[in-house]
Protein backbone atom coordinates (compact mmCIF):
# COMPACT_ATOMS: atom_id res chain seq x y z
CA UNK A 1 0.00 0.00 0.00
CA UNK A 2 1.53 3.41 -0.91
CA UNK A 3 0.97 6.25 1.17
CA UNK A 4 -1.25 7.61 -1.59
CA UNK A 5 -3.72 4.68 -1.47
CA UNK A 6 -3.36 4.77 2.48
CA UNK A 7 -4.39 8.41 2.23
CA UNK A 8 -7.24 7.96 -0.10
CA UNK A 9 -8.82 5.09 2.54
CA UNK A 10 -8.00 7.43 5.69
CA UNK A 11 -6.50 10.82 5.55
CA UNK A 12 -5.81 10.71 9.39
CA UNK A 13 -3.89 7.08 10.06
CA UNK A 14 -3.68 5.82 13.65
CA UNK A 15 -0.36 5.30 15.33
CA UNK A 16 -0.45 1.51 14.34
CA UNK A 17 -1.06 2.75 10.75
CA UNK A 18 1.66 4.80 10.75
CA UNK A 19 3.78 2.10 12.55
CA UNK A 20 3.02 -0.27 9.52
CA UNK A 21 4.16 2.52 6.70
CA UNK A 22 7.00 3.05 8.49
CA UNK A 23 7.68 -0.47 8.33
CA UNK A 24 6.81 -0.81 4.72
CA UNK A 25 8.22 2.42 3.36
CA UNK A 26 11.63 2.25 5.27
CA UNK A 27 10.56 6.19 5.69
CA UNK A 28 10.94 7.83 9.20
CA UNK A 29 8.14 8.19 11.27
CA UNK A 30 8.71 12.01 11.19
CA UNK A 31 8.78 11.49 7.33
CA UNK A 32 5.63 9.74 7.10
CA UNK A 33 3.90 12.33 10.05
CA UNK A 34 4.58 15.45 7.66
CA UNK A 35 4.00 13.70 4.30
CA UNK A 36 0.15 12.95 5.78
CA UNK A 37 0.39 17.11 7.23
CA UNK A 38 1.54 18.75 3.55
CA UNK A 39 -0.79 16.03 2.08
CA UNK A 40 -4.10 17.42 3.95
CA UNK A 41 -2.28 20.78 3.65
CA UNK A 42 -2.73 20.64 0.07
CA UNK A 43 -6.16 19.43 -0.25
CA UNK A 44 -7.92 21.86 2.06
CA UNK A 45 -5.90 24.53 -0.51
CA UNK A 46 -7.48 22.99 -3.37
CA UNK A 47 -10.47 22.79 -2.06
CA UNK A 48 -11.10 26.18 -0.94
CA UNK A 49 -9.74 27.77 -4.35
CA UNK A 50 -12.33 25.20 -6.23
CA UNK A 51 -15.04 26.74 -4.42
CA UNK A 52 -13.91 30.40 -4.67
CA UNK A 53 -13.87 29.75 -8.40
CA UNK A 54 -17.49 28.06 -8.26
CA UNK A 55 -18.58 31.24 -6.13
CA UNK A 56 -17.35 33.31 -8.66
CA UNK A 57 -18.92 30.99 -12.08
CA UNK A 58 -22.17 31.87 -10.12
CA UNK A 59 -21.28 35.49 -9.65
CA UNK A 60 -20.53 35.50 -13.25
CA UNK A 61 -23.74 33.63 -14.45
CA UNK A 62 -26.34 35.60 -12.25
CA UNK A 63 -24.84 39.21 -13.43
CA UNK A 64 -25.06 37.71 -17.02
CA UNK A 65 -28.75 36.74 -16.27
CA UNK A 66 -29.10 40.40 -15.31
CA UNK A 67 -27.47 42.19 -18.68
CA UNK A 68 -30.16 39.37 -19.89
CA UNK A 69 -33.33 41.46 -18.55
CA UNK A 70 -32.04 44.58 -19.20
């Protein structure tokens, strides 16, 4: 299991999870702690600039729907 897959099943491992990636990866714990940090890091980024850009498609479509009725 790569630390991708182990991330898609459970974003926040357990200590025994981390134990067994440690074991598997030959990575440090400290390694495998901030890989699983940048990881979630990264993903609450992405998701907050994919819903600023839906907030503004629908700030863009209602003001279009506007010049529409004018």
């Amino acid at each position: 299991m790569t630390l991708k897959a182990c991330y898609a099943a459970n974003a926040r491992p357990d200590a025994m999870m981390k134990e067994h990636l440690v074991e598997m990866t030959g990575l440090s714990p400290r390694v495998i702690r901030v890989w699983f940090q940048n990881k979630r890091c990264k993903d609450k980024k992405r998701q907050i600039a994919m819903k600023h850009l839906q907030q503004k498609a629908e700030t863009v479509s209602f003001f279009e729907k506007i010049l529409i009725f004018c």
